[in-house]
N, C-alpha and C. Protein backbone atom coordinates (compact mmCIF):
# COMPACT_ATOMS: atom_id res chain seq x y z
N UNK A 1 46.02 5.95 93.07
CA UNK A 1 47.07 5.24 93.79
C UNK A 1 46.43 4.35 94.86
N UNK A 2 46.93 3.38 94.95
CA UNK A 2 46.61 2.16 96.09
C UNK A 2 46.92 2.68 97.67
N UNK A 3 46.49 2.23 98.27
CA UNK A 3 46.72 2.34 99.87
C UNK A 3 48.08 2.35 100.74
N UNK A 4 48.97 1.47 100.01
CA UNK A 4 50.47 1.95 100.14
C UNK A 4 51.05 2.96 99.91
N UNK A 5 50.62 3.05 98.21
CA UNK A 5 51.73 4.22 97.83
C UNK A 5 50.69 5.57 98.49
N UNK A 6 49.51 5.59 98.76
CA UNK A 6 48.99 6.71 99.27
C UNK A 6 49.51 6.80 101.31
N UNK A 7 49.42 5.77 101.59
CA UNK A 7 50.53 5.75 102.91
C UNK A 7 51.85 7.00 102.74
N UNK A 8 52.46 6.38 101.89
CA UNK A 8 54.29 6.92 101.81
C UNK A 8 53.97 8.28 101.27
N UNK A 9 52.74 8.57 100.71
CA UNK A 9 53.17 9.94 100.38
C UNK A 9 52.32 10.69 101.36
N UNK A 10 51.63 10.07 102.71
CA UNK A 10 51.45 10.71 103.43
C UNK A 10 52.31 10.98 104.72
N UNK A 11 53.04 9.96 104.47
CA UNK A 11 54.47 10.13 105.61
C UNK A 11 55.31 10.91 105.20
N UNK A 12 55.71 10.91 104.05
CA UNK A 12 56.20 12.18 103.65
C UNK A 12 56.05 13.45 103.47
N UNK A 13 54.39 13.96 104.29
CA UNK A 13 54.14 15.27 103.95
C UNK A 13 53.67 15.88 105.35
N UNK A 14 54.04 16.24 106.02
CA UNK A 14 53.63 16.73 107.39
C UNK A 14 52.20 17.36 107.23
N UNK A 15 51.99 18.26 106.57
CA UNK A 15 50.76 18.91 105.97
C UNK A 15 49.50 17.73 105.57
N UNK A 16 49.58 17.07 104.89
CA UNK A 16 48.82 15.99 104.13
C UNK A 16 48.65 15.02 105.67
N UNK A 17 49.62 14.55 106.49
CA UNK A 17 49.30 13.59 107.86
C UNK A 17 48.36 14.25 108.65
N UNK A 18 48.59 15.77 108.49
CA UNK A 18 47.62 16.72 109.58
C UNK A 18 46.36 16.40 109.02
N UNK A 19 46.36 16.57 107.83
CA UNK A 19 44.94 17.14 106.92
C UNK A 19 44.30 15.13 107.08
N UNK A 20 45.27 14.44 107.19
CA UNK A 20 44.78 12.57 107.21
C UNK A 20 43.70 12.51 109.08
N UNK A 21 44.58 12.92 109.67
CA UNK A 21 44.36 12.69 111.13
C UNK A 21 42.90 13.74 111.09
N UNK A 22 42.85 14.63 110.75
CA UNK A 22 41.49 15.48 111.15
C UNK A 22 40.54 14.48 110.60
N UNK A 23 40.48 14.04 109.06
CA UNK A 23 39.62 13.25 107.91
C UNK A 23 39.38 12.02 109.06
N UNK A 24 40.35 11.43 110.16
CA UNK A 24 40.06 10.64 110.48
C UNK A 24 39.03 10.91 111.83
N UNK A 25 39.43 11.72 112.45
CA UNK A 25 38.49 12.43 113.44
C UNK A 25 36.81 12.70 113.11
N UNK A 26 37.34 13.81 112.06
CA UNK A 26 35.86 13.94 111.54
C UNK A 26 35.13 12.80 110.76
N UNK A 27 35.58 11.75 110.82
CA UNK A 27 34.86 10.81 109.94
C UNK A 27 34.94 11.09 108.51
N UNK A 28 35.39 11.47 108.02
CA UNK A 28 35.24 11.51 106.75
C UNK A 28 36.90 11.16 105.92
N UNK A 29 37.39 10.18 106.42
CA UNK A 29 37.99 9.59 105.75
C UNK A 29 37.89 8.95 104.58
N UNK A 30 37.50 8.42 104.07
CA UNK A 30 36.74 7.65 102.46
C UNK A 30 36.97 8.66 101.51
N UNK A 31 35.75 9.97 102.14
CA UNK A 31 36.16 11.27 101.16
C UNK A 31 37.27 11.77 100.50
N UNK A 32 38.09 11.99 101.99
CA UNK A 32 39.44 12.29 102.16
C UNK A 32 40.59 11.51 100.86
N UNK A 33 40.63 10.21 100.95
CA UNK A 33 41.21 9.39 100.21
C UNK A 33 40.81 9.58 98.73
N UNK A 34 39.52 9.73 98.31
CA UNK A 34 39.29 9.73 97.21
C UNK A 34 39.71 11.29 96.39
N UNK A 35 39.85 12.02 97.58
CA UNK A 35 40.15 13.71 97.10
C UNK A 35 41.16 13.79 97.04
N UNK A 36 42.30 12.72 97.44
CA UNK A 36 43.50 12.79 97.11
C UNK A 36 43.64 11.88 96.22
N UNK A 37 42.89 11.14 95.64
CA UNK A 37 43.72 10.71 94.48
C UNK A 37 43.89 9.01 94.43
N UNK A 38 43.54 8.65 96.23
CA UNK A 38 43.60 7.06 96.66
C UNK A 38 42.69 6.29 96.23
N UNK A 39 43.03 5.01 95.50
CA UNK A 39 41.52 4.31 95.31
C UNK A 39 40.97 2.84 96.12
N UNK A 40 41.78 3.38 97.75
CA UNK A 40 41.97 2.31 98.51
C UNK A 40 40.16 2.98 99.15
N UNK A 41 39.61 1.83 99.98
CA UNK A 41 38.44 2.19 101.11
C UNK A 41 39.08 2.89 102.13
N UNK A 42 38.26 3.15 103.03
CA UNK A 42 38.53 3.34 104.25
C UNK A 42 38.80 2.15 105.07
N UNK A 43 38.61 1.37 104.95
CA UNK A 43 39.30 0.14 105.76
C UNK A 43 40.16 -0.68 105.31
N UNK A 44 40.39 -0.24 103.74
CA UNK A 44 41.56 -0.45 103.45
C UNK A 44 42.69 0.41 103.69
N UNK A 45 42.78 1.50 103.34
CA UNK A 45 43.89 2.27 104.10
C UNK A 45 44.15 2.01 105.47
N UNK A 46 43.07 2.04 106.25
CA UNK A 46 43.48 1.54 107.78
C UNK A 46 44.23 0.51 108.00
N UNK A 47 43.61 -0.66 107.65
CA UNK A 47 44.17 -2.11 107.47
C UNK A 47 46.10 -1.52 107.34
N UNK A 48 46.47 -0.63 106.24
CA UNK A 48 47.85 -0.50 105.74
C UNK A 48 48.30 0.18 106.56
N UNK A 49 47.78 0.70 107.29
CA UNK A 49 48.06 1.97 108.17
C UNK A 49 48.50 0.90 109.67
N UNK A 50 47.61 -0.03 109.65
CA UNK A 50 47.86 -0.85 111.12
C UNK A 50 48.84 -1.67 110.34
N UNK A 51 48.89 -2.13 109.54
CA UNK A 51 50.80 -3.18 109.20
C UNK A 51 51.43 -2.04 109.39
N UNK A 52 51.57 -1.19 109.24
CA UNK A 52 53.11 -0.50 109.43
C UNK A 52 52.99 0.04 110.24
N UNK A 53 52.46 0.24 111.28
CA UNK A 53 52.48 0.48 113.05
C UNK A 53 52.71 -0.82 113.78
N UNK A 54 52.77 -2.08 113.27
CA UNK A 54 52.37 -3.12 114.15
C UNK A 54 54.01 -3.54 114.52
């Protein structure tokens, strides 16, 4: 899944936002994304992550 639809199904999961926010702490976001299934970068998810905060 792309960086959007991996967005919405992380807004929709309270569990999965917790488990996003640590991946982002610990640096290991990239990992994170790819262990779920996302085939966005890490600065691509961010990038999607900052349009829909902005």
């Amino acid at each position: 899944m792309n960086a959007e639809e991996f967005y919405q199904k992380v807004i929709a999961a309270p569990d999965l936002e917790a488990a996003l926010e640590s991946a982002v702490d610990s640096g290991t976001l990239a990992d994170f994304l790819k262990a779920n299934g996302c085939t966005a970068t890490a600065d691509e998810f961010s990038a999607c992550v900052a349009q829909h905060q902005a």
